[in-house]
Protein backbone atom coordinates (compact mmCIF):
# COMPACT_ATOMS: atom_id res chain seq x y z
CA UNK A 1 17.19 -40.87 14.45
CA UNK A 2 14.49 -38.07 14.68
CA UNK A 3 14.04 -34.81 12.64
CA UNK A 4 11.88 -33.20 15.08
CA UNK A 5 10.15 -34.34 18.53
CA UNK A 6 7.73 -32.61 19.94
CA UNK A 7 7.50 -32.63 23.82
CA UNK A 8 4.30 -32.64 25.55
CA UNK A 9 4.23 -31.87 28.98
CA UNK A 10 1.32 -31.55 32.04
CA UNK A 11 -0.58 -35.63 31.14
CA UNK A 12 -1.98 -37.27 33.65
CA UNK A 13 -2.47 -41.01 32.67
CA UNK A 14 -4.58 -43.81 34.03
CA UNK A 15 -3.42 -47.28 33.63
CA UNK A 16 -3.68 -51.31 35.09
CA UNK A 17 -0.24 -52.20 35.52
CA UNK A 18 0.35 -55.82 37.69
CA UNK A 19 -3.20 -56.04 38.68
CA UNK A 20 -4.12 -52.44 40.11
CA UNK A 21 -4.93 -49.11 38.54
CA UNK A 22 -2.44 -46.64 38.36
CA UNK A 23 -2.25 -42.93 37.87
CA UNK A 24 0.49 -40.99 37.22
CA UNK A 25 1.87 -37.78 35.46
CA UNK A 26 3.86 -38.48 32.49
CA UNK A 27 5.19 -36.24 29.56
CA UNK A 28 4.40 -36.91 25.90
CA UNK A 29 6.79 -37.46 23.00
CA UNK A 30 6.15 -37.12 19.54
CA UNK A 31 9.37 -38.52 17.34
CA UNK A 32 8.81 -37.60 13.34
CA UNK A 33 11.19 -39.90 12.23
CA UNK A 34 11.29 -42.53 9.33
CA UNK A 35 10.72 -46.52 9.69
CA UNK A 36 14.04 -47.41 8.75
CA UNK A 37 15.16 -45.62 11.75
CA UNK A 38 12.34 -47.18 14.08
CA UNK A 39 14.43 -49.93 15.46
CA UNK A 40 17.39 -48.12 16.51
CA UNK A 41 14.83 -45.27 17.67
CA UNK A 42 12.59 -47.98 19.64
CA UNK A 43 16.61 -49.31 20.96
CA UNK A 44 17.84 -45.84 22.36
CA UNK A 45 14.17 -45.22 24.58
CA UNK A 46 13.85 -48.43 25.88
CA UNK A 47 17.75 -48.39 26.74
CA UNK A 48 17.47 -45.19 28.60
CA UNK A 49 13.01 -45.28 29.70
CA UNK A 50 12.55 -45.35 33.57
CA UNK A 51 9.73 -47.70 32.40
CA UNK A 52 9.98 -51.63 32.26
CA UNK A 53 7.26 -51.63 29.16
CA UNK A 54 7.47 -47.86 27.94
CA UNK A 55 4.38 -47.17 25.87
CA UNK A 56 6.15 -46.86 22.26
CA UNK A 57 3.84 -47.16 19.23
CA UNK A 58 4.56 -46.12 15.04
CA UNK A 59 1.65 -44.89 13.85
CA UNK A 60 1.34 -45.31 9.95
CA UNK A 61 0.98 -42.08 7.80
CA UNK A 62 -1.23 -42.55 4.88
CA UNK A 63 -1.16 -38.57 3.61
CA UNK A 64 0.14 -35.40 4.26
CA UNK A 65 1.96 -32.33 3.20
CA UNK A 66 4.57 -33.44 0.92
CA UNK A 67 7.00 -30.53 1.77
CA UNK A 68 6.80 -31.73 5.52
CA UNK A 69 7.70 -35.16 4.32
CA UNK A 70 11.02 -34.32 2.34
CA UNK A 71 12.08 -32.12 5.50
CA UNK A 72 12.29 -34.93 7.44
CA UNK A 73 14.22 -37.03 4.60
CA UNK A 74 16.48 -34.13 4.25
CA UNK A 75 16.82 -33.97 8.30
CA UNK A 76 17.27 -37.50 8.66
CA UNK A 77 19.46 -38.27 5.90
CA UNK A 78 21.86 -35.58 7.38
CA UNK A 79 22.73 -37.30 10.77
């Protein structure tokens, strides 16, 4: 579901969860994937995310080294 994810560790994040501020350490993961693979990808973290709302967001790309792009195609399309 992902061609590469990058895994960011050492955050410390600041949120209002259930009416109080929270603050917690948390690790960071990047997913290059595809949208056609965003459901199932959104599926497996929730399904296995200690979280009851993990933070998952897609951001749109709107440029970027072609190259990098067909890498991922060619990684994805192989699983």
């Amino acid at each position: 579901m992902a061609a590469c994810i990058n895994v960011v560790d050492g955050l410390r994040s600041i949120y209002y969860w259930k009416g109080e501020v929270g603050e917690d350490d948390e690790t960071l993961l990047i997913i290059k994937s595809r949208r056609d693979k965003l459901d199932g990808l959104m599926r497996h973290i929730r399904e296995g995310h200690p979280y009851k709302v993990p933070k998952i967001i897609a951001l749109l790309i709107v440029g970027g080294f072609s190259d990098y792009f067909r890498w991922i195609d060619e990684a994805l399309d192989r699983s």
